[in-house]
C-alpha atoms as a PDB file:
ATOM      1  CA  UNK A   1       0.000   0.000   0.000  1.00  0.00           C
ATOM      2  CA  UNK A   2       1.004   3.711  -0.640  1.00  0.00           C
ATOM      3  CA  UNK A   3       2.361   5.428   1.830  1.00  0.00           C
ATOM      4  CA  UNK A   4       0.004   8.770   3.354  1.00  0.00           C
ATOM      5  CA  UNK A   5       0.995  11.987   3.296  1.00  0.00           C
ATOM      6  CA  UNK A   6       0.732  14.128   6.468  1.00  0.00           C
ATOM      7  CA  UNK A   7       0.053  17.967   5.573  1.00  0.00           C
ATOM      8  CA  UNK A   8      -1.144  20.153   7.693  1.00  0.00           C
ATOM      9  CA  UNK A   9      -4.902  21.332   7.545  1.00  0.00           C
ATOM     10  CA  UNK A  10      -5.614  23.457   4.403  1.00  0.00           C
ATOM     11  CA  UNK A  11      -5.819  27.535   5.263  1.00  0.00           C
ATOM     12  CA  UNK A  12      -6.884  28.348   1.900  1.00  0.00           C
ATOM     13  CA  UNK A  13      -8.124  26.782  -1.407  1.00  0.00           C
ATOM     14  CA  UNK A  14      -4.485  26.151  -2.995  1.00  0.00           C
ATOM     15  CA  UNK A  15      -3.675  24.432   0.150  1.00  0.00           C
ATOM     16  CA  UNK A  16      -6.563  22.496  -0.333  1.00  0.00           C
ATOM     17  CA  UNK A  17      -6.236  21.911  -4.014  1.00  0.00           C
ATOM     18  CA  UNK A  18      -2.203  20.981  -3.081  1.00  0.00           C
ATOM     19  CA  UNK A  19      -3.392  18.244  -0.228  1.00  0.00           C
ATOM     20  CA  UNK A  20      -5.571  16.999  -2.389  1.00  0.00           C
ATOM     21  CA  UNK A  21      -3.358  16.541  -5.384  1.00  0.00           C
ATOM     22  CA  UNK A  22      -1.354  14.677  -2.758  1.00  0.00           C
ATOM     23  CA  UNK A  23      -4.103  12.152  -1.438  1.00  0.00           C
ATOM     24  CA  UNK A  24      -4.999  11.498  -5.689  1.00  0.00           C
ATOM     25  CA  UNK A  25      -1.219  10.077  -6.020  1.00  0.00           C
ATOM     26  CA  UNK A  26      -1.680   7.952  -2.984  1.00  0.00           C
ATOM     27  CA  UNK A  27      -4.430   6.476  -3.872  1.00  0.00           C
ATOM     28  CA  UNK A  28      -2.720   5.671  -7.315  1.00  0.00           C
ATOM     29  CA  UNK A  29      -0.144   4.113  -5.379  1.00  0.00           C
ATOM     30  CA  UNK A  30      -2.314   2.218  -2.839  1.00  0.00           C
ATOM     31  CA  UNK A  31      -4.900   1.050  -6.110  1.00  0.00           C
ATOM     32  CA  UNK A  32      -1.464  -0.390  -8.117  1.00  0.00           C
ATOM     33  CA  UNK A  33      -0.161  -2.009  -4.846  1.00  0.00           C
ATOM     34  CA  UNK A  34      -3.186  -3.733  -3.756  1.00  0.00           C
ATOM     35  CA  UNK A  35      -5.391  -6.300  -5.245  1.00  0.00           C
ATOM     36  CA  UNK A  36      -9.184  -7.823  -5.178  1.00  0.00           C
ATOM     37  CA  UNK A  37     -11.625  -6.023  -3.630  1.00  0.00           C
ATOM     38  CA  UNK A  38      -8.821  -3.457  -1.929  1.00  0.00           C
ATOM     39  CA  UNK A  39      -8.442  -2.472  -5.162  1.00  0.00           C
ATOM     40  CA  UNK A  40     -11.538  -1.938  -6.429  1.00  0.00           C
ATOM     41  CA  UNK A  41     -12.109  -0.093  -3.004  1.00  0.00           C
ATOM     42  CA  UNK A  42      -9.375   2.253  -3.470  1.00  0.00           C
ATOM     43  CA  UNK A  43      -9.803   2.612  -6.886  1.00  0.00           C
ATOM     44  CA  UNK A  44     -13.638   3.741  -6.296  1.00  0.00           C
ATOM     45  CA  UNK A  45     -12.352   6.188  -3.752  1.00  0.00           C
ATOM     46  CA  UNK A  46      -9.924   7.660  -6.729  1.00  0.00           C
ATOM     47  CA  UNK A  47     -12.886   7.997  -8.996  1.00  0.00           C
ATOM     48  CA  UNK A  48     -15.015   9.952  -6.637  1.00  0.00           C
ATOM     49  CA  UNK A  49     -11.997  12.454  -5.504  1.00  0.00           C
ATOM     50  CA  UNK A  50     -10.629  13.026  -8.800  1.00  0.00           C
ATOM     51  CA  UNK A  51     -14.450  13.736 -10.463  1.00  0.00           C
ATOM     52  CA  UNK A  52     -15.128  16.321  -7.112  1.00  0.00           C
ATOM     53  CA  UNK A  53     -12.035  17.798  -7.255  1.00  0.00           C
ATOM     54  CA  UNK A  54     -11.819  18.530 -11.382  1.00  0.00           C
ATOM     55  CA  UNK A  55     -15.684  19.565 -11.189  1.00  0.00           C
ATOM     56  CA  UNK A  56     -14.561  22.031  -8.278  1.00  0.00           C
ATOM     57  CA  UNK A  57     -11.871  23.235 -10.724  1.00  0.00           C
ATOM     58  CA  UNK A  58     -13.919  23.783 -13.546  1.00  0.00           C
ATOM     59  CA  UNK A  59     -16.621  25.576 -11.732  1.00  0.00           C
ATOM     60  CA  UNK A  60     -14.482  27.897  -9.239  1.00  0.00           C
ATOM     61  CA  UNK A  61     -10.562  27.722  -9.576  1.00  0.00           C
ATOM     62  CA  UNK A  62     -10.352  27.733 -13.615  1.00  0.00           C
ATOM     63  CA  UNK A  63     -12.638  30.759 -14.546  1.00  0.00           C
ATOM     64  CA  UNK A  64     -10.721  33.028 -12.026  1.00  0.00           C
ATOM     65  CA  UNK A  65      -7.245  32.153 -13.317  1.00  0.00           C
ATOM     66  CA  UNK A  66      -8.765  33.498 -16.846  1.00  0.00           C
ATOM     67  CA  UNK A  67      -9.873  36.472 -15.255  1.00  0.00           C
ATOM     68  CA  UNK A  68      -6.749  37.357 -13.248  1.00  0.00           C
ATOM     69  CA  UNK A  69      -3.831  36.226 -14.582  1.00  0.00           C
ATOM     70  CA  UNK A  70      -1.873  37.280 -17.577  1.00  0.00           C
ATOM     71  CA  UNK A  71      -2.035  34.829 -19.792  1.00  0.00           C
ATOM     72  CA  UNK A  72      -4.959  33.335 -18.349  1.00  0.00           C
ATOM     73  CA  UNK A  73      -7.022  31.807 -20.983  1.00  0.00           C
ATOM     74  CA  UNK A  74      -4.149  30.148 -22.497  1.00  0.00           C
ATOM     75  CA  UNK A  75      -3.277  28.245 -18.921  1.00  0.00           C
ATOM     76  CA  UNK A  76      -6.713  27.344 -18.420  1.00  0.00           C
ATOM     77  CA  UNK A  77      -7.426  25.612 -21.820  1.00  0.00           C
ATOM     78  CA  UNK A  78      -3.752  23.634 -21.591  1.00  0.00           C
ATOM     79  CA  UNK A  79      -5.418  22.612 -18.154  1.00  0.00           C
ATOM     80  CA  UNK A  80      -9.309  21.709 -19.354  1.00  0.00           C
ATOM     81  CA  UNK A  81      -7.367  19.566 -21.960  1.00  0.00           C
ATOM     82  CA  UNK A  82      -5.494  17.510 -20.127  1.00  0.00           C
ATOM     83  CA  UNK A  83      -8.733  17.488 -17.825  1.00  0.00           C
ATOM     84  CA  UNK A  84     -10.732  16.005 -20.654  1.00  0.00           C
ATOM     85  CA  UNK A  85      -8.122  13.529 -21.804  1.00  0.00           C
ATOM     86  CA  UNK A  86      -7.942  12.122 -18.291  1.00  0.00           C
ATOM     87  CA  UNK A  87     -11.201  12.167 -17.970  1.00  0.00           C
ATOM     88  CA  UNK A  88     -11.925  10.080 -21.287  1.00  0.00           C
ATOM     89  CA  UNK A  89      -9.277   7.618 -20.022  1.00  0.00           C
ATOM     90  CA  UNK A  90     -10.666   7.567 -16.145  1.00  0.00           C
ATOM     91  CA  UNK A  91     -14.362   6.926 -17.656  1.00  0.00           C
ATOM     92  CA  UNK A  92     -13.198   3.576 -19.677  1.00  0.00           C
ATOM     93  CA  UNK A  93     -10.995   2.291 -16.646  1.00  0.00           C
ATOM     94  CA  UNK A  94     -14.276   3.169 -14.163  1.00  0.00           C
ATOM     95  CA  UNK A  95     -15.962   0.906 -16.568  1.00  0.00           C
ATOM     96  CA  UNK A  96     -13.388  -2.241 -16.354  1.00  0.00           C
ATOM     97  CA  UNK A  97     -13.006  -4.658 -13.670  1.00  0.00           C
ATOM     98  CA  UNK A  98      -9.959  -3.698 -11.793  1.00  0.00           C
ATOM     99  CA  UNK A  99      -8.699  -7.289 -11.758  1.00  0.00           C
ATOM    100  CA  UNK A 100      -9.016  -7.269 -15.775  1.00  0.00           C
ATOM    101  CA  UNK A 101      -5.608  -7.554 -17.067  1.00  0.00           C
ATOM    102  CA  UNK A 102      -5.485  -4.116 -19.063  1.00  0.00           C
ATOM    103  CA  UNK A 103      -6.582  -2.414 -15.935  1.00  0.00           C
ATOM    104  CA  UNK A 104      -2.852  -1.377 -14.606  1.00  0.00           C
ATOM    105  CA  UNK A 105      -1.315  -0.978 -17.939  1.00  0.00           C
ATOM    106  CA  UNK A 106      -4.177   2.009 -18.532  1.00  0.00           C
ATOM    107  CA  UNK A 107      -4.199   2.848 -14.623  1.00  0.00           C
ATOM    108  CA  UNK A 108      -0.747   3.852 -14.735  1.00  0.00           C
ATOM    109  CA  UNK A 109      -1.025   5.779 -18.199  1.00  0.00           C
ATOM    110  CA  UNK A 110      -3.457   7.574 -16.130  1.00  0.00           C
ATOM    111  CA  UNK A 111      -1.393   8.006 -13.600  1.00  0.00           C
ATOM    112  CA  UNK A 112       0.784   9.890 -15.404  1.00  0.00           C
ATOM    113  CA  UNK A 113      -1.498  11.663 -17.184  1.00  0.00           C
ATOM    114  CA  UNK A 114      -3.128  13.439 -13.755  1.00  0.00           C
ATOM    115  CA  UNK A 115      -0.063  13.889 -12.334  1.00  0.00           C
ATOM    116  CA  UNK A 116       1.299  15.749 -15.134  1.00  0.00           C
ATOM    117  CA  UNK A 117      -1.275  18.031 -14.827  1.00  0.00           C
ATOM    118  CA  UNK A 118      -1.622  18.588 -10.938  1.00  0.00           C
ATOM    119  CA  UNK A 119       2.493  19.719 -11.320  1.00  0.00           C
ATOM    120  CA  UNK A 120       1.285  21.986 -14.377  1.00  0.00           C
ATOM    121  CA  UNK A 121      -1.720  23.327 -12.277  1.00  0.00           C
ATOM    122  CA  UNK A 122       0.692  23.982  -9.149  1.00  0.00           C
ATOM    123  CA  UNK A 123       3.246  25.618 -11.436  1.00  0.00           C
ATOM    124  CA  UNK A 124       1.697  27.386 -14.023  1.00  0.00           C
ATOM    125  CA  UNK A 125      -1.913  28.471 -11.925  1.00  0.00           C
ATOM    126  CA  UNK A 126      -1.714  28.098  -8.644  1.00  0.00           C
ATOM    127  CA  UNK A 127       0.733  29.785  -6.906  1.00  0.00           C
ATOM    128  CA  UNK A 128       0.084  32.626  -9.521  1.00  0.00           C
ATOM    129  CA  UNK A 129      -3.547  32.905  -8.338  1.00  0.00           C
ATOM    130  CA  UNK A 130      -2.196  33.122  -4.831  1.00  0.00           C
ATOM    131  CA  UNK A 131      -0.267  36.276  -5.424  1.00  0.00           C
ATOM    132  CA  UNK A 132      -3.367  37.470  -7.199  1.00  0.00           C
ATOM    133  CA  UNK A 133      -5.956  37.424  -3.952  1.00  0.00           C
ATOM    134  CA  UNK A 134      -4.970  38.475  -0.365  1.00  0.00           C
ATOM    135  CA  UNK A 135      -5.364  35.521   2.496  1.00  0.00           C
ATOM    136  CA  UNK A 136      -8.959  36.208   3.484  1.00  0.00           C
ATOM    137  CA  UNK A 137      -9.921  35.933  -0.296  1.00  0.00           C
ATOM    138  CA  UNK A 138      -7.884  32.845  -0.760  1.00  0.00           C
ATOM    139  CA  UNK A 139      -9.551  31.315   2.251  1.00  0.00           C
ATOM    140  CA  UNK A 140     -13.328  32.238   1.157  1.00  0.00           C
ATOM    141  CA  UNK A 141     -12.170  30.430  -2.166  1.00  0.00           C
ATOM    142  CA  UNK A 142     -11.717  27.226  -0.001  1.00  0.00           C
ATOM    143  CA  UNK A 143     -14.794  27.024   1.116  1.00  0.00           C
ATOM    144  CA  UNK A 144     -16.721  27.830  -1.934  1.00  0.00           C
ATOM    145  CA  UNK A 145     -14.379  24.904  -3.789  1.00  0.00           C
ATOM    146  CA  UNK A 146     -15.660  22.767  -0.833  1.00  0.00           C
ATOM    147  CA  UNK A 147     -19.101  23.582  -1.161  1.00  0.00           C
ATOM    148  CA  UNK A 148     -18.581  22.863  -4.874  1.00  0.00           C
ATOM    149  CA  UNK A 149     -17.374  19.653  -4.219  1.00  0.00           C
ATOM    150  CA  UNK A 150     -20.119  18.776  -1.907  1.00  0.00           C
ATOM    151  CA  UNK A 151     -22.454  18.805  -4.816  1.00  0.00           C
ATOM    152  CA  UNK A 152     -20.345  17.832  -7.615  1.00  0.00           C
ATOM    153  CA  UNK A 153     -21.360  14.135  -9.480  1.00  0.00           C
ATOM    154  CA  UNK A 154     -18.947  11.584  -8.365  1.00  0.00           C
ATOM    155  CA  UNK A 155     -17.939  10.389 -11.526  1.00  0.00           C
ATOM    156  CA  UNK A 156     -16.205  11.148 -14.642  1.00  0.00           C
ATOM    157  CA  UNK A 157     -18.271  13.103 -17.673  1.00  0.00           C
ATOM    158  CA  UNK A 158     -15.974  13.863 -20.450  1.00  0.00           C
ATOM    159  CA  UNK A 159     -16.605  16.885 -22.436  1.00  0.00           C
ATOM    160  CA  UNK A 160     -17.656  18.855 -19.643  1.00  0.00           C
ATOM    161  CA  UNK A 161     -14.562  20.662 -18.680  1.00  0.00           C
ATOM    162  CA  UNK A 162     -16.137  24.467 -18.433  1.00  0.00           C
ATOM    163  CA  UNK A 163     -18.001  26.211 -15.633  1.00  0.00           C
ATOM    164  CA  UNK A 164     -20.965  26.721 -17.699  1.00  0.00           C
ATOM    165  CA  UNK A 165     -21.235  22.960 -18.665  1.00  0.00           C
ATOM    166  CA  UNK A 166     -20.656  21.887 -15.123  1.00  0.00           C
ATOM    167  CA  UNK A 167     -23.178  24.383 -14.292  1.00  0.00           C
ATOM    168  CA  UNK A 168     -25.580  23.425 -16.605  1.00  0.00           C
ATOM    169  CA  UNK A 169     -25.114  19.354 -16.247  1.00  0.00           C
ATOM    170  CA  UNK A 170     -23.722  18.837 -12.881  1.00  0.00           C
ATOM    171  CA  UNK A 171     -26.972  18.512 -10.781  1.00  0.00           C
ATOM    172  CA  UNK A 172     -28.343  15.834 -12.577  1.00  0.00           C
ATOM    173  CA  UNK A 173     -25.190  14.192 -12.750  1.00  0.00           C
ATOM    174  CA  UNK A 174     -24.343  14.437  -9.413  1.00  0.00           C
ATOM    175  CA  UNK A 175     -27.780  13.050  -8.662  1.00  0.00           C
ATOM    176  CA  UNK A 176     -27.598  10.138 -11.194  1.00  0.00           C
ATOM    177  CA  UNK A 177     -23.984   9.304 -10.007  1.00  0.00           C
ATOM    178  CA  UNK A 178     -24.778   9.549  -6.294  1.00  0.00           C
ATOM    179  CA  UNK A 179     -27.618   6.794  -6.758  1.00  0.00           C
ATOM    180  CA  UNK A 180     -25.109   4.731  -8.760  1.00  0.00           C
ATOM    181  CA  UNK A 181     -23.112   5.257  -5.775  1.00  0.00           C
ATOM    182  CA  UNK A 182     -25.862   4.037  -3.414  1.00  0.00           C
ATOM    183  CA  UNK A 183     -26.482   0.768  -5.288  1.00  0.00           C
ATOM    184  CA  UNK A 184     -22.768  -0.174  -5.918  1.00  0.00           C
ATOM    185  CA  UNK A 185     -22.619   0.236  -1.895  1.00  0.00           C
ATOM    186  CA  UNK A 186     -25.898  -1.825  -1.368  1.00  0.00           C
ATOM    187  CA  UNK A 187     -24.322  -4.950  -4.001  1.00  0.00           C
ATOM    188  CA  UNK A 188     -20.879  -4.717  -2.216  1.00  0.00           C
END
């Protein structure tokens, strides 16, 4: 199993975004080292953070970085591709068994993939959206993401990478993904 990393509690929404990037690679690590139904456990719990935690992006962290930094609109659509890609990829692997051969082969692809693009997001968006607010702004901005993520849909929808898309789709999304959540819970 992957090893968990210890961070201190998030003050504001790029601390947040940061500890989060951090639990996503250790559940890649803890989904590749384990097996059976600690697997598909694990890998379930990857689904559901990754899908509430792009979503959150979309809608919140995305359309300010196009509004306040220079150079904005080109980070943000580098980002929302590499969102969709991942996305596309995460959506076929959510649909495979994760004891089906193929599964790690594409897992790790994936792997790659998202963590590519948390460094690029941490680099390139980021820390350059927290020289653009003050603390108190930057700490409002957590909670909205949170309350964002509270309500996102819990699994992957390729081609909706924009706030207006998420917007529009997410609630019945979320809904329809939260009762697929239910009933994968009730089979086991």
């Amino acid at each position: 199993m992957g090893t968990s990393t210890t961070q201190a509690p998030a003050r504001d929404v790029i601390d947040l975004l940061c500890a989060q990037h951090g639990q996503i690679r250790d559940l890649f690590a803890q989904v590749a080292d384990s097996t059976g139904t600690e697997r598909r456990d694990a890998f379930r719990k990857l689904v559901r953070l990754l899908a509430v935690h792009e979503t959150a992006e979309e809608e919140i962290v995305h359309p300010l970085a196009r509004q306040k930094l220079d150079g904005g609109d080109g980070i943000v659509d580098d980002r929302l591709g590499e969102e969709r890609s991942a996305k596309e990829l995460l959506a076929e692997l959510d649909g495979m068994d994760t004891d089906d051969p193929q599964f790690l082969p594409k897992l790790d692809r994936l792997r790659l993939e998202v963590l590519t693009h948390a460094r690029a997001e941490e680099r390139y968006e980021f820390e350059r959206l927290r020289g653009a607010f003050g603390k108190k702004e930057l700490s409002a901005l957590m909670r909205v993401v949170q309350v964002a993520e509270a309500t996102a849909p819990t699994r992957p929808h390729p081609g909706v990478e924009s706030a207006t898309k998420n917007l529009a789709a997410g609630p019945l999304a979320a809904l329809m993904d939260r009762v697929r959540d239910l009933v994968r819970q009730v089979k086991g």
